[in-house]
Each structure stands twice: as structure tokens, then as C-alpha cells.
N, C-alpha and C. Protein backbone atom coordinates (compact mmCIF):
# COMPACT_ATOMS: atom_id res chain seq x y z
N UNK A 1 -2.63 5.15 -20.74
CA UNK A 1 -1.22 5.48 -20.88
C UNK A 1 -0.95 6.80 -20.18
N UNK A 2 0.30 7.05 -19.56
CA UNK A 2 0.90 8.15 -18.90
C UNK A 2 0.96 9.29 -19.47
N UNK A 3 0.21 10.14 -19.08
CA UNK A 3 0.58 11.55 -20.22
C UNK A 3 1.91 12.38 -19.60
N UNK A 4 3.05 11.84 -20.28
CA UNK A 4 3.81 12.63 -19.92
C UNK A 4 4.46 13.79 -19.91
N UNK A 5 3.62 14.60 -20.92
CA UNK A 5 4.38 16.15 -21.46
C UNK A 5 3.04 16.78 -20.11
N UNK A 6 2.30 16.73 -19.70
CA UNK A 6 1.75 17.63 -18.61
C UNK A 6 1.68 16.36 -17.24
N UNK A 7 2.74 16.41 -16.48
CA UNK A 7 2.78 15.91 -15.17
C UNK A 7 2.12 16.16 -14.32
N UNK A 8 1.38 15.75 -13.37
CA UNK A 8 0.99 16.58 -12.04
C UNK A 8 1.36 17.55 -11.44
N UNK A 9 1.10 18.15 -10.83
CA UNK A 9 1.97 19.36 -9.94
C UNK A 9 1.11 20.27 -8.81
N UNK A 10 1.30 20.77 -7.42
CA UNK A 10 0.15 20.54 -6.43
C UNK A 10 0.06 22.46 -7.43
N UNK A 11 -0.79 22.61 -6.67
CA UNK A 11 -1.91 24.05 -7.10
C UNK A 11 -1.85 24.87 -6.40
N UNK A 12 -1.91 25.69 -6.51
CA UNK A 12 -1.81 27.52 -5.62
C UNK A 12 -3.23 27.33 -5.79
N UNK A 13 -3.90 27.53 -6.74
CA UNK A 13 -5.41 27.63 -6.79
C UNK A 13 -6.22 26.95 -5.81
N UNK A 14 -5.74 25.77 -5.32
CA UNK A 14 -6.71 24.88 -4.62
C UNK A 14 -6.10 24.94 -3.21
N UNK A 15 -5.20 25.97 -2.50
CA UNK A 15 -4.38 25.90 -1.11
C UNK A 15 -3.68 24.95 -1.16
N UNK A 16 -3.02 24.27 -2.16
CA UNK A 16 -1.76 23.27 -1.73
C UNK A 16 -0.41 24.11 -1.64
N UNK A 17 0.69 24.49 -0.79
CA UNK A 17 1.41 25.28 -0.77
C UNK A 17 2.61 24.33 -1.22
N UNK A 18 2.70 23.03 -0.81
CA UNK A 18 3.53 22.15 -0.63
C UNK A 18 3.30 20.73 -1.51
N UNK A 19 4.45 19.87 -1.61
CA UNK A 19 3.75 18.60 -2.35
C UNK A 19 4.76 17.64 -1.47
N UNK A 20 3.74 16.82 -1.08
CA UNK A 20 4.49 15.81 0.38
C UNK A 20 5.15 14.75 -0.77
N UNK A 21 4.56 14.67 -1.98
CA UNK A 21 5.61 13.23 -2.54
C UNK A 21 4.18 12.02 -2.91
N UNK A 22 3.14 12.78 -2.59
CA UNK A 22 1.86 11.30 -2.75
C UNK A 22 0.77 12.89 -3.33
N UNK A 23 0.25 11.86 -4.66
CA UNK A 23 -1.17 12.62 -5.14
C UNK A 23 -2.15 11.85 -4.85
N UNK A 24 -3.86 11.91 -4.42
CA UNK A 24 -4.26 10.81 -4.11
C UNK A 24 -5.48 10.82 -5.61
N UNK A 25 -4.93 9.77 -6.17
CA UNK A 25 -5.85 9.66 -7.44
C UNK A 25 -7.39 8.50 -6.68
N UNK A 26 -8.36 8.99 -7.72
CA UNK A 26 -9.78 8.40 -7.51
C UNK A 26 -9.51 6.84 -7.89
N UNK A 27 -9.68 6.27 -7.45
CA UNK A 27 -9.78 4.66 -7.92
C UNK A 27 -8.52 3.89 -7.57
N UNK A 28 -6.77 4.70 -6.95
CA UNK A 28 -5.92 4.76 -6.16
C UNK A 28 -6.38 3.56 -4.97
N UNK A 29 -6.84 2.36 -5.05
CA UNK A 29 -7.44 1.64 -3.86
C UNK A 29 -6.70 0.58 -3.32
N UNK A 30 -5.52 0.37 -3.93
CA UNK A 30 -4.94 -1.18 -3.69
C UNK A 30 -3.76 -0.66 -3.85
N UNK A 31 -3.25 -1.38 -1.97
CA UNK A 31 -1.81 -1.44 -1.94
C UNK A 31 -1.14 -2.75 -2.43
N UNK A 32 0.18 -2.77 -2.83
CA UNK A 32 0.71 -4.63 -3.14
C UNK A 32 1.82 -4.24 -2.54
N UNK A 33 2.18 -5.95 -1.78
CA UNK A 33 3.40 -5.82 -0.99
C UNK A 33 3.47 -7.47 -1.02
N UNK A 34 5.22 -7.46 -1.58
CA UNK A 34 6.10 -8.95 -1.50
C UNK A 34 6.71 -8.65 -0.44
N UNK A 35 6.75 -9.91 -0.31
CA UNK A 35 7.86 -10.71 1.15
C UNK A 35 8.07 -12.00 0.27
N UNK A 36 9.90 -12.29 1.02
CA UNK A 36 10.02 -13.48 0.61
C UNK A 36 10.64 -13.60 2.66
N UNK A 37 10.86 -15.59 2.18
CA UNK A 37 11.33 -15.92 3.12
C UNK A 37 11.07 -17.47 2.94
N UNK A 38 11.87 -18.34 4.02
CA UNK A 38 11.97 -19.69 4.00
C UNK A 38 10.72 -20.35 3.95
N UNK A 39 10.09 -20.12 4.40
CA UNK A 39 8.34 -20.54 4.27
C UNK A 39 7.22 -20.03 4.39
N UNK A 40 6.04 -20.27 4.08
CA UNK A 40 4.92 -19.61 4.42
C UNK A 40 4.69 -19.00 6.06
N UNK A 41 5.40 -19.61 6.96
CA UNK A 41 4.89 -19.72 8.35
C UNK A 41 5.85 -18.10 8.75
N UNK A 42 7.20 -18.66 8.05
CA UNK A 42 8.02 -16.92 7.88
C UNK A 42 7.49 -16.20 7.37
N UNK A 43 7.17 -16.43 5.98
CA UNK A 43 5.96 -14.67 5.42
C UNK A 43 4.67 -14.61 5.98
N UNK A 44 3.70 -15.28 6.88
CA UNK A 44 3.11 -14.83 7.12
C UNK A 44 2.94 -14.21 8.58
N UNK A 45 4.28 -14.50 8.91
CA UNK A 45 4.49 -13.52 10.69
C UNK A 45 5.05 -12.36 10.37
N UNK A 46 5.91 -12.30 8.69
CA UNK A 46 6.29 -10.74 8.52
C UNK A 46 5.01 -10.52 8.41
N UNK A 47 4.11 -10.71 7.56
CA UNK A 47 2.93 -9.91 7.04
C UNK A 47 2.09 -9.74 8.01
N UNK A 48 2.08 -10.04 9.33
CA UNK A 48 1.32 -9.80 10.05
C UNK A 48 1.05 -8.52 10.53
N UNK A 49 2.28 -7.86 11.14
CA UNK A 49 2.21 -6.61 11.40
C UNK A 49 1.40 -5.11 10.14
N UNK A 50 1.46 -5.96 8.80
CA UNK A 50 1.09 -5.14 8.11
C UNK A 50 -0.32 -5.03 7.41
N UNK A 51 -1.19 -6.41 8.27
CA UNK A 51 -2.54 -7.07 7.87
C UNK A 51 -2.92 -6.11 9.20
N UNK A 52 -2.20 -5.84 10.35
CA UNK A 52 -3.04 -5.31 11.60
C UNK A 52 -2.38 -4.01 11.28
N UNK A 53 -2.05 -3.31 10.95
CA UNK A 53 -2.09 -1.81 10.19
C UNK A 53 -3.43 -1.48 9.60
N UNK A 54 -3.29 -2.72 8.55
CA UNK A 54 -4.36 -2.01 7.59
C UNK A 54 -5.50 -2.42 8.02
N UNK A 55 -5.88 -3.12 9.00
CA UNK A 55 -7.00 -3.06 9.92
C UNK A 55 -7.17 -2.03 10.51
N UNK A 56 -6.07 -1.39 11.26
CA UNK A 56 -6.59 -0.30 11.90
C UNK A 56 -6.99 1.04 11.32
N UNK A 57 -6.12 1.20 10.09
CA UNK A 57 -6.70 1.68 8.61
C UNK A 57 -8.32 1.85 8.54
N UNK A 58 -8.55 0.10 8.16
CA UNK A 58 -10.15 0.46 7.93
C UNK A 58 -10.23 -1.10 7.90
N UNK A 59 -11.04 -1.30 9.53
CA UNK A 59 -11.32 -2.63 9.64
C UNK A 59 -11.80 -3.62 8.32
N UNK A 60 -12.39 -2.96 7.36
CA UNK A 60 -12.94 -3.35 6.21
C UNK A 60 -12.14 -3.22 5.25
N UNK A 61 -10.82 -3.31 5.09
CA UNK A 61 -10.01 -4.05 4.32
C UNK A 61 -9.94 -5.23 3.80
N UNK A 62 -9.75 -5.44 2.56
CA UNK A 62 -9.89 -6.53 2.06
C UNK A 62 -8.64 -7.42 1.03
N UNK A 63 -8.05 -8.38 1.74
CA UNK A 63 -6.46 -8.82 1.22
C UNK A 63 -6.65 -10.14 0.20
N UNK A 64 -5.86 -9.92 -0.18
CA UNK A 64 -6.00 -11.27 -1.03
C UNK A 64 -4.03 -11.68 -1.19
N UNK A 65 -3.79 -12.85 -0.61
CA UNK A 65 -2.27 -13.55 -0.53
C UNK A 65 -1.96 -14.44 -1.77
N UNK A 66 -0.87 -14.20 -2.31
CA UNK A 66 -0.87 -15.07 -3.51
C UNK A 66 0.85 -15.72 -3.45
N UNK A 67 0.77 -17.10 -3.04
CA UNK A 67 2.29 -17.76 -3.01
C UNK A 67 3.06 -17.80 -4.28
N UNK A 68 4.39 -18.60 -4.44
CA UNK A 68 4.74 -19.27 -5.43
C UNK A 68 4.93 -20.49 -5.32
N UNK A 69 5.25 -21.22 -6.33
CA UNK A 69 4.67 -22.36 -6.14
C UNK A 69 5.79 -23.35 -5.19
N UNK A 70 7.13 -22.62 -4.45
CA UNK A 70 7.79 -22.93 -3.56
C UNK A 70 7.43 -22.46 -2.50
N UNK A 71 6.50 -21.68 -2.03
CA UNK A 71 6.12 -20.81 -1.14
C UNK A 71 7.02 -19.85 -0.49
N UNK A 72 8.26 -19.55 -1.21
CA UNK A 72 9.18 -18.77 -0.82
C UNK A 72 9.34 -17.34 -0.98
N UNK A 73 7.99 -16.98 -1.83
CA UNK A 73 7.43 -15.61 -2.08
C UNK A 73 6.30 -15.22 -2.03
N UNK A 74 5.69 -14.21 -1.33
CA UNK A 74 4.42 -13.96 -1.51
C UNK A 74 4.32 -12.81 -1.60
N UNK A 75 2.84 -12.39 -2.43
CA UNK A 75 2.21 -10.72 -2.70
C UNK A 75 1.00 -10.66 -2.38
N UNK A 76 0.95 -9.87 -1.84
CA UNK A 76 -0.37 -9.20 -0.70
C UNK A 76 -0.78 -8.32 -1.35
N UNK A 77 -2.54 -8.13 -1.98
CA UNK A 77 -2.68 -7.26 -2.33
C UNK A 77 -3.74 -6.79 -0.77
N UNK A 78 -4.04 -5.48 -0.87
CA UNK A 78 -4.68 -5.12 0.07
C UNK A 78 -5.21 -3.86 -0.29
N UNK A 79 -7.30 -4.01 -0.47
CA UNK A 79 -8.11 -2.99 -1.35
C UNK A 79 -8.79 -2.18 0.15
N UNK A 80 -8.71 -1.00 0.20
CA UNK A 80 -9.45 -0.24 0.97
C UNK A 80 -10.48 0.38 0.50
N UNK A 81 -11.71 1.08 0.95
CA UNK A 81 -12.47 1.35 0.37
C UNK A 81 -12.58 2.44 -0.33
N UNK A 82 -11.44 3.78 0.01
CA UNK A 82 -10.88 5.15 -0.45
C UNK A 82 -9.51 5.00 -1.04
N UNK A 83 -8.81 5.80 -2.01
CA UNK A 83 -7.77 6.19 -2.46
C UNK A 83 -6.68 6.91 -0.92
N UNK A 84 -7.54 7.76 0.10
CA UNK A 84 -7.09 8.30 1.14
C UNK A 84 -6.74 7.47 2.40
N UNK A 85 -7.32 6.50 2.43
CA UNK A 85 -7.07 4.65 3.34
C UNK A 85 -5.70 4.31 2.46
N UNK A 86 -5.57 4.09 1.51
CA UNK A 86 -4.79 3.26 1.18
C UNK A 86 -3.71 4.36 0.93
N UNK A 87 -3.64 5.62 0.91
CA UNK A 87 -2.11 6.47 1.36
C UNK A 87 -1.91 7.00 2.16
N UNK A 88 -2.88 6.14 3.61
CA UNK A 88 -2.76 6.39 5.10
C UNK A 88 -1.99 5.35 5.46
N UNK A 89 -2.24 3.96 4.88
CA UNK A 89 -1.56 2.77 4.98
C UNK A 89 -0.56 2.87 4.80
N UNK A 90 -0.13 3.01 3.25
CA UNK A 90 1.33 3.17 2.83
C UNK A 90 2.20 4.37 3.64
N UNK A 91 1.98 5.36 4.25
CA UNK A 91 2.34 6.27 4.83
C UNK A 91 2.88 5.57 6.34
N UNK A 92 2.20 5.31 6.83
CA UNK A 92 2.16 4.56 7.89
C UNK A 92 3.03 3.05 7.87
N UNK A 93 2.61 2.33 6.70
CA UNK A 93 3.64 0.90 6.50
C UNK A 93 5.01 1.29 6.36
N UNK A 94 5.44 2.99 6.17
CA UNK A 94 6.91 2.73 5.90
C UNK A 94 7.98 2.31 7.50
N UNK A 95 7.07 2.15 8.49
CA UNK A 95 8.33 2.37 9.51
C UNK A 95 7.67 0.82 10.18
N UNK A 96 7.29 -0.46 9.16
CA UNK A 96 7.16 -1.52 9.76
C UNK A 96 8.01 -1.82 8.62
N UNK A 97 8.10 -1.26 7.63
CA UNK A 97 9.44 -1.81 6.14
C UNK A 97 10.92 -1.46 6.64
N UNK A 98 10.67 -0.90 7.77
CA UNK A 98 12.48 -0.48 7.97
C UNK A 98 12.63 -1.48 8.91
N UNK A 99 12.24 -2.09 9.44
CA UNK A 99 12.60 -3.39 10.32
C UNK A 99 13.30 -3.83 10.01
């Protein structure tokens, strides 16, 4: 559960001067991302651009696609092997989400 009376907050102690908006927690490994669209053949040409991201990420990415049972939705999970891969990804996936 969330401890919410002491939040995160970056550190003078450790040289963080700044806080970009991302903490990178240990075990932080898996991105998830929906798409919908008329069919599988449509979500999986959006998702393409974002399967060859996270390749270039870390060729050793590992996805797993999960439909519905119309195939008009799908969620992508996608495990990297660091907490720091996977908020290089998401950092990087935001300017294939503004499409």
C-alpha cells in the first residue's frame, strides 16, 4: 500500500537539484500500453512503431499482447531488464503517442 503521509521528493543530499516528473523505483520493469482499433491487423501496425522502440531500448525486451475477445482492444505489456530501460522507453514512447 501507498504511504502517503511521506511522498517521494528528489534530495539535495544525493545531487538531485531538480525532479524531471519520473522516480526510477527497483523492480519498476514493465511498461503497459492499450490500443484500440477495427482489428487486430489495425492494432498491430499501431503497435509496431512501439515494439521497434523498445527494441532499440534493449533488444531483449520481452512483450506479451493480450486481445479482447472482439479483437478491438489490445494491451501490451512490455518487461525490460532495468527499471532505467523501461523510463527510457516511456520517455521516448511519448512522441510516437502524439501521432
Amino acid at each position: 500500500m501507498a504511504d502517503l503521509q511521506h511522498p517521494e521528493e528528489p534530495c539535495e543530499a544525493c545531487g538531485v537539484a531538480a525532479e524531471i516528473g519520473f522516480l526510477i523505483r527497483e523492480g519498476d520493469d514493465v511498461s503497459t500500453l492499450t490500443f484500440n482499433g477495427s482489428g487486430k491487423d489495425v492494432i498491430e501496425t499501431e503497435f509496431a512503431p512501439f515494439l521497434t522502440l523498445a527494441k532499440s531500448v534493449n533488444n531483449n525486451v520481452q512483450y506479451q499482447t493480450i486481445y479482447s475477445d472482439n479483437e478491438t482492444a489490445m494491451t501490451a505489456s512490455l518487461q525490460f531488464e532495468c527499471s532505467a530501460e523501461k523510463l527510457i522507453f516511456d520517455l521516448k514512447s511519448r512522441s510516437l503517442a502524439s501521432r
